[in-house]
Protein backbone atom coordinates (compact mmCIF):
# COMPACT_ATOMS: atom_id res chain seq x y z
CA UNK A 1 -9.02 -17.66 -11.29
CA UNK A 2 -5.31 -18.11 -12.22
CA UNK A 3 -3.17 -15.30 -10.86
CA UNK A 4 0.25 -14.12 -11.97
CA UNK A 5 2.23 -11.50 -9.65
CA UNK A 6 4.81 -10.47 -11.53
CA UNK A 7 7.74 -8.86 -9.07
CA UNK A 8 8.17 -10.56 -5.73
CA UNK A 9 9.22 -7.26 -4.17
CA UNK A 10 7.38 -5.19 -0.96
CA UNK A 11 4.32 -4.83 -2.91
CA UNK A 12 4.32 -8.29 -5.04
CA UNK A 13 4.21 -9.77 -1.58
CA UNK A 14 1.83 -7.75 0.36
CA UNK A 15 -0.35 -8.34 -2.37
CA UNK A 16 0.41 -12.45 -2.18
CA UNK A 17 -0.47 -12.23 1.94
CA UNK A 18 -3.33 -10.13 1.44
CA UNK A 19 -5.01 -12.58 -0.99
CA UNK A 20 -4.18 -15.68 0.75
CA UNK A 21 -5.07 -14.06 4.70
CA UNK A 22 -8.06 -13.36 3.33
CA UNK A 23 -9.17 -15.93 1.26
CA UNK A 24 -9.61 -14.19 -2.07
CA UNK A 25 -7.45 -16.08 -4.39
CA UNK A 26 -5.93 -19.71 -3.48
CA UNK A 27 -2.07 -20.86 -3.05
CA UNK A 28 -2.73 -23.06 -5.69
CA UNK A 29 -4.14 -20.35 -8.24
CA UNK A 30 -1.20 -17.59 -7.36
CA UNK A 31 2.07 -17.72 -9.39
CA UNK A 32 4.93 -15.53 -8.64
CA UNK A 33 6.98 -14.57 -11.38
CA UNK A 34 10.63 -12.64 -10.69
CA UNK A 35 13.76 -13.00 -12.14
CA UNK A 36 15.88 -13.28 -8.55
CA UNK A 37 15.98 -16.99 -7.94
CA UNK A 38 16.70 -16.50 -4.57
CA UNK A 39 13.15 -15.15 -3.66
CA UNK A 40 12.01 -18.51 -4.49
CA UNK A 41 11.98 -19.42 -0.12
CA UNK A 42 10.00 -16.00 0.25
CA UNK A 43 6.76 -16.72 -1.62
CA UNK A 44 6.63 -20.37 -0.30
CA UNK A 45 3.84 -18.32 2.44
CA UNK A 46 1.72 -17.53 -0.01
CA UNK A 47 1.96 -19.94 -3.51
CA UNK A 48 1.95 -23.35 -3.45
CA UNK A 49 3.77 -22.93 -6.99
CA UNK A 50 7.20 -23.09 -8.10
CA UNK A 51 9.05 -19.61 -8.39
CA UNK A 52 8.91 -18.70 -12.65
CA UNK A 53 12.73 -16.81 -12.95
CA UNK A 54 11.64 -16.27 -16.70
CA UNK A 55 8.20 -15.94 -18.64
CA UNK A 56 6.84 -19.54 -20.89
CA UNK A 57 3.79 -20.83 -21.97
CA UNK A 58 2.40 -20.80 -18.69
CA UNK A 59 1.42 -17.56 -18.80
CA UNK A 60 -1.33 -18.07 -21.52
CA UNK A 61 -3.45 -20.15 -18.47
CA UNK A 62 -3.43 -16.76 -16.20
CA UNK A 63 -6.13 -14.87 -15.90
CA UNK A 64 -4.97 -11.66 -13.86
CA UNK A 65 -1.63 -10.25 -14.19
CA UNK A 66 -0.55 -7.90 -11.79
CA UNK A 67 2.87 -5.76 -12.43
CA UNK A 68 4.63 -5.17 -9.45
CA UNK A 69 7.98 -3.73 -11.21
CA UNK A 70 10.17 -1.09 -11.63
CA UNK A 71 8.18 1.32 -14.29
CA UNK A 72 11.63 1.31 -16.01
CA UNK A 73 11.43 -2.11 -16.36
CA UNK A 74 8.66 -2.36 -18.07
CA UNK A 75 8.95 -1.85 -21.85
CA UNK A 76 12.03 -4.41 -21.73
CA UNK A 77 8.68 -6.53 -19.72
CA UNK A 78 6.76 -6.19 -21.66
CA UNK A 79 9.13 -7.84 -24.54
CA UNK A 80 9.13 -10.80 -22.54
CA UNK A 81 6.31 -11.66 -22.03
CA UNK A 82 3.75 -10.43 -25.28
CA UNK A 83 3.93 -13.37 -26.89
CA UNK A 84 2.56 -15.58 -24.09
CA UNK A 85 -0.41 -13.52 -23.61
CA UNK A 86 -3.88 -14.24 -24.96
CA UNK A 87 -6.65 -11.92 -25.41
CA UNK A 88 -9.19 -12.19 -22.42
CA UNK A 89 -6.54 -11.41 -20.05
CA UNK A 90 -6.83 -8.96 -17.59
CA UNK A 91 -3.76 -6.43 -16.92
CA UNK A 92 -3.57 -4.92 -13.24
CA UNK A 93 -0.37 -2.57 -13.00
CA UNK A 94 1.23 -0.30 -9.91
CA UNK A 95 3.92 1.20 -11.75
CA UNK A 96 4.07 4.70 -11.15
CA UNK A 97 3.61 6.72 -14.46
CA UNK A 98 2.46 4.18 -16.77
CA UNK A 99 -0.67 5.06 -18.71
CA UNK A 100 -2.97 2.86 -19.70
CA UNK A 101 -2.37 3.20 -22.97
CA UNK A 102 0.56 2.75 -22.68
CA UNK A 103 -0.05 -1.01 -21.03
CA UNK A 104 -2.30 -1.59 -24.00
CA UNK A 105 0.09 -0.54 -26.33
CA UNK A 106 3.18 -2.29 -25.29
CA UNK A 107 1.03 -5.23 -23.79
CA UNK A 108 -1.67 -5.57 -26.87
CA UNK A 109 -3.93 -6.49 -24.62
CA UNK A 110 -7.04 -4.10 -24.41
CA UNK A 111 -8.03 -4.64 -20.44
CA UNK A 112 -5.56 -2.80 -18.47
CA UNK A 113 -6.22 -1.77 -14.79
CA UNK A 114 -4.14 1.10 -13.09
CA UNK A 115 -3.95 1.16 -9.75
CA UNK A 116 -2.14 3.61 -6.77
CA UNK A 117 -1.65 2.02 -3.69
CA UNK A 118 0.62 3.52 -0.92
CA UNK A 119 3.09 2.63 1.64
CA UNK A 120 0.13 1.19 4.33
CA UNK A 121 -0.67 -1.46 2.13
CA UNK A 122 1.87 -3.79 4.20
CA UNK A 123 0.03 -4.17 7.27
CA UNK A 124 -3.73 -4.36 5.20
CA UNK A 125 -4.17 -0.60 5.88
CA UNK A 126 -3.24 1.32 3.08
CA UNK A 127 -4.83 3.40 0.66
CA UNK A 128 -5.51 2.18 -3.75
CA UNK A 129 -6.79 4.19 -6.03
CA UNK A 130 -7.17 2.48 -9.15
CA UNK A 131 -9.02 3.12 -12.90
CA UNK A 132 -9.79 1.22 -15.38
CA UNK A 133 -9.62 1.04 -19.65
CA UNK A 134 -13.11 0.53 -21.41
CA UNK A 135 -12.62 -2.86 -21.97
CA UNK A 136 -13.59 -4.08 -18.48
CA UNK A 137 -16.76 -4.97 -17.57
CA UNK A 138 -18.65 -4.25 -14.22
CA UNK A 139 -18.09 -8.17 -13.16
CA UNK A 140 -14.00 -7.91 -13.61
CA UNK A 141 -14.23 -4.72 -12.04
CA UNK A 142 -15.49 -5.90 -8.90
CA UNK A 143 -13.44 -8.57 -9.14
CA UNK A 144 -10.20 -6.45 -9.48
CA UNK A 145 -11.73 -4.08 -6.50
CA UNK A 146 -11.86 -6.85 -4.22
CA UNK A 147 -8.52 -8.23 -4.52
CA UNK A 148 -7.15 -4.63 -4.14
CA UNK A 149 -9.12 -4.25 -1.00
CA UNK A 150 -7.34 -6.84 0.68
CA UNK A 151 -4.11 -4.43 1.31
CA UNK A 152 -6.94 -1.49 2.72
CA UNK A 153 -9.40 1.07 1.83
CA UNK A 154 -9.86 1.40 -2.00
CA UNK A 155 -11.28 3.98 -4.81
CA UNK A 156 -12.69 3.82 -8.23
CA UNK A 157 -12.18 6.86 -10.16
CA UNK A 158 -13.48 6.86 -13.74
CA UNK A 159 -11.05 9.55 -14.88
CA UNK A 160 -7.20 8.66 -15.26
CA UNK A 161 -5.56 12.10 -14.06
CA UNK A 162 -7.24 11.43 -10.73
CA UNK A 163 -4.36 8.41 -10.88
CA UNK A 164 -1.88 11.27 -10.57
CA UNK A 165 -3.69 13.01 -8.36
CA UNK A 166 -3.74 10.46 -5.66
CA UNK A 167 -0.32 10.10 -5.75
CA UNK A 168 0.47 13.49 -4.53
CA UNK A 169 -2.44 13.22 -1.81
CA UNK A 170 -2.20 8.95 -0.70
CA UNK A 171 0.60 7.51 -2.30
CA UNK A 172 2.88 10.25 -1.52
CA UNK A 173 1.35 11.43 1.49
CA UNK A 174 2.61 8.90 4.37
CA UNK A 175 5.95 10.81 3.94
CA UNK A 176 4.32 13.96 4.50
CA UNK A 177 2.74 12.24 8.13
CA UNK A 178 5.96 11.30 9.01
CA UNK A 179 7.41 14.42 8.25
CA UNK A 180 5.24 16.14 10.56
CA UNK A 181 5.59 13.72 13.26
CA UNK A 182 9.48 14.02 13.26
CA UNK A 183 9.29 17.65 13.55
CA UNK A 184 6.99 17.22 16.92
CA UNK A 185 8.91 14.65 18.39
CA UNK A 186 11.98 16.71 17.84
CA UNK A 187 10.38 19.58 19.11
CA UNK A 188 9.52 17.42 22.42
CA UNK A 189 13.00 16.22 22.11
CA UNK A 190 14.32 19.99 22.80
CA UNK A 191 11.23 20.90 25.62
CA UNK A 192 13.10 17.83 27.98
CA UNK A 193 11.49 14.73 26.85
CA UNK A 194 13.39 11.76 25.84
CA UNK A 195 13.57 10.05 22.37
CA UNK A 196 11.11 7.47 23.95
CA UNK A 197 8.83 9.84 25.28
CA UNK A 198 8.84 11.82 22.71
CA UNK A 199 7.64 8.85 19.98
CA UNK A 200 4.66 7.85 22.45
CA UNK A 201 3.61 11.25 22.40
CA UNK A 202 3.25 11.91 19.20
CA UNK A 203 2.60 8.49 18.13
CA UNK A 204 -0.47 8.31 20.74
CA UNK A 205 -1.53 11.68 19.69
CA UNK A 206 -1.90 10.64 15.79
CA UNK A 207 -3.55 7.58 16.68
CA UNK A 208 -5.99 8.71 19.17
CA UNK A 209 -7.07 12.02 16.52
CA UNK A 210 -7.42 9.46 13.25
CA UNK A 211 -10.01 7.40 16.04
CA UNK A 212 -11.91 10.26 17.11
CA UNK A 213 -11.86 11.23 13.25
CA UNK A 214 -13.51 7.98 12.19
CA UNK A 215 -15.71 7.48 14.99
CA UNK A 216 -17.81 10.52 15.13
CA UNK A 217 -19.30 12.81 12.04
CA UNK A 218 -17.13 15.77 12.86
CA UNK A 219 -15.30 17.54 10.13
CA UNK A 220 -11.47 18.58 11.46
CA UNK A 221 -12.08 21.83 11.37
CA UNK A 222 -14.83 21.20 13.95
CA UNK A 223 -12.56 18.96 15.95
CA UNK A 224 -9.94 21.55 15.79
CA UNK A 225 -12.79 24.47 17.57
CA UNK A 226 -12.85 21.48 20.22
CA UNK A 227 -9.41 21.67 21.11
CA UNK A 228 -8.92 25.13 20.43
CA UNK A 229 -9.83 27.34 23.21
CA UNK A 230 -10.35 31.23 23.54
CA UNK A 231 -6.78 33.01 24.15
CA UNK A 232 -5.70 29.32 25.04
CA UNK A 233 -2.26 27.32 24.18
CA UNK A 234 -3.50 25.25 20.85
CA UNK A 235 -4.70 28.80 19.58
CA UNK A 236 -1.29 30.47 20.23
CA UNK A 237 -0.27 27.36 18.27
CA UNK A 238 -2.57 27.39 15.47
CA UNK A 239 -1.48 31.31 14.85
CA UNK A 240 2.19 30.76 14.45
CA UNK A 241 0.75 28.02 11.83
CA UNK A 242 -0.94 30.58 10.18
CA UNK A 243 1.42 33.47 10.19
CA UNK A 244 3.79 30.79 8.92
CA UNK A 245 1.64 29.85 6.25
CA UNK A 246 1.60 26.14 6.96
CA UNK A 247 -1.66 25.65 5.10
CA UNK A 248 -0.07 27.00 1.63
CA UNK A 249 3.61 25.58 2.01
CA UNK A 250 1.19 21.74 2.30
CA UNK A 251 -1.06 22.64 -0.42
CA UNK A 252 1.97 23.74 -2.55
CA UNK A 253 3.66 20.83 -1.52
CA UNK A 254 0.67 18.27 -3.02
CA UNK A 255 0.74 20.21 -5.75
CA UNK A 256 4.21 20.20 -6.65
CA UNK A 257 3.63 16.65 -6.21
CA UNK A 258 1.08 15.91 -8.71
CA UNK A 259 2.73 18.33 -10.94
CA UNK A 260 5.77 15.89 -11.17
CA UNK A 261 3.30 12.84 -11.14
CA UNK A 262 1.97 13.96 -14.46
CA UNK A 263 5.66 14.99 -15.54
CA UNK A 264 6.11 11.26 -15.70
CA UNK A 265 3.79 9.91 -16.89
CA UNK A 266 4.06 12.28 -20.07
CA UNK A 267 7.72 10.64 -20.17
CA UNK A 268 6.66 7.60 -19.64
């Protein structure tokens, strides 16, 4: 299977590592396909083909393209490249906001693939949630499924507002870890640790709780009971979260989130 990457950006590349690291498509079979000629060193880990810096005939021998650009780059894209394309071809696109039917539309090509991934996806440990048009069978389905899973965890959801959805809850959600883990180490910062100390302890804390998380069948609200004690310190903690409302300002926050996901993908 012939595979065109088109973008040799973050993602165009952790996509180009995770397929070669783990076998799933060959340096021979991968293209990369970017305008900046001086990415041409950069892809030289993962394709054993020339950089393309514009779109030609050669397009009409891939079998997969997967759009790993700007969404407002696309429709100017999408110009570029239509008349290379041949029906059979299979559409996988990352671009925040673009519809599927929109990809059909401007692409004229019927099997379109829309996937989420998230920031993780760099070091194979990220999150994709990805849907598909009609036009796909089961077979290229798996297919697709399995080269996603080579940047992490991945999810099939039949209905295309879910796309949206997971943005607000995985794609956007790293920031919202991070968030939370600056406001602890600065926290530490002012109770006498330093910046150092501060990181591991937060850092090891995070770690250790996702472990015990995947390890055993406890929910976290049952982990939290476990850590929680009568009249103890993590309960005079988890009060001030309460009275503060923590719970409702991160709810509000996902959904003012996928609120704004939808937003554009109407403008889209």
């Amino acid at each position: 299977m012939n595979v065109l990457l088109i973008g040799a950006g973050n993602m165009g590349k952790t996509f180009g590592q995770g397929f070669i690291q783990t076998g799933t498509v060959s340096p021979t079979e991968l293209y990369v396909l970017d305008r900046g000629a001086a990415k041409a060193d950069s892809i030289k880990p993962f394709s054993a083909n020339e950089l393309k810096t514009s779109p030609d005939a050669f397009i009409r021998d891939m079998d997969l393209l997967i759009v790993c650009v700007k969404p407002q780059d696309f429709s100017a894209l999408a110009q570029q490249i239509k008349p290379y394309l041949t029906e059979g071809q299979i559409v996988l696109s990352i671009m925040a906001g673009i519809t599927v039917a929109r990809l059909q539309q401007e692409l004229g090509l019927p099997k379109v693939v829309r996937a989420m991934p998230n920031l993780p996806s760099q070091i194979g440990m990220g999150m994709t949630v990805f849907t598909i048009s009609e036009e796909v069978s089961r077979v290229e389905t798996f297919t697709v499924q399995n080269l996603l899973s080579t940047t992490g965890k991945v999810l099939f959801v039949e209905d295309e507002h879910l796309i949206d959805s997971s943005t607000a809850v995985s794609g956007s959600g790293p920031a919202y870890v991070f968030y939370v883990m600056q406001a602890m180490i600065d926290r530490a910062k002012t109770m006498g640790f330093k910046e150092s100390e501060a990181r591991m302890l937060v850092m090891q804390t995070f770690m250790g709780s996702i472990h015990l998380l995947q390890q055993y069948e406890l929910s976290c609200e049952e982990w939290i009971k476990k850590v929680a004690s009568k009249g103890g310190t993590t309960e005079a903690a988890l009060h001030q979260f309460s009275a503060h409302e923590l719970r409702e300002g991160i709810w509000a926050g996902l959904d003012a989130a996928k609120n704004r996901a939808e937003e554009l993908s109407k403008r889209a």
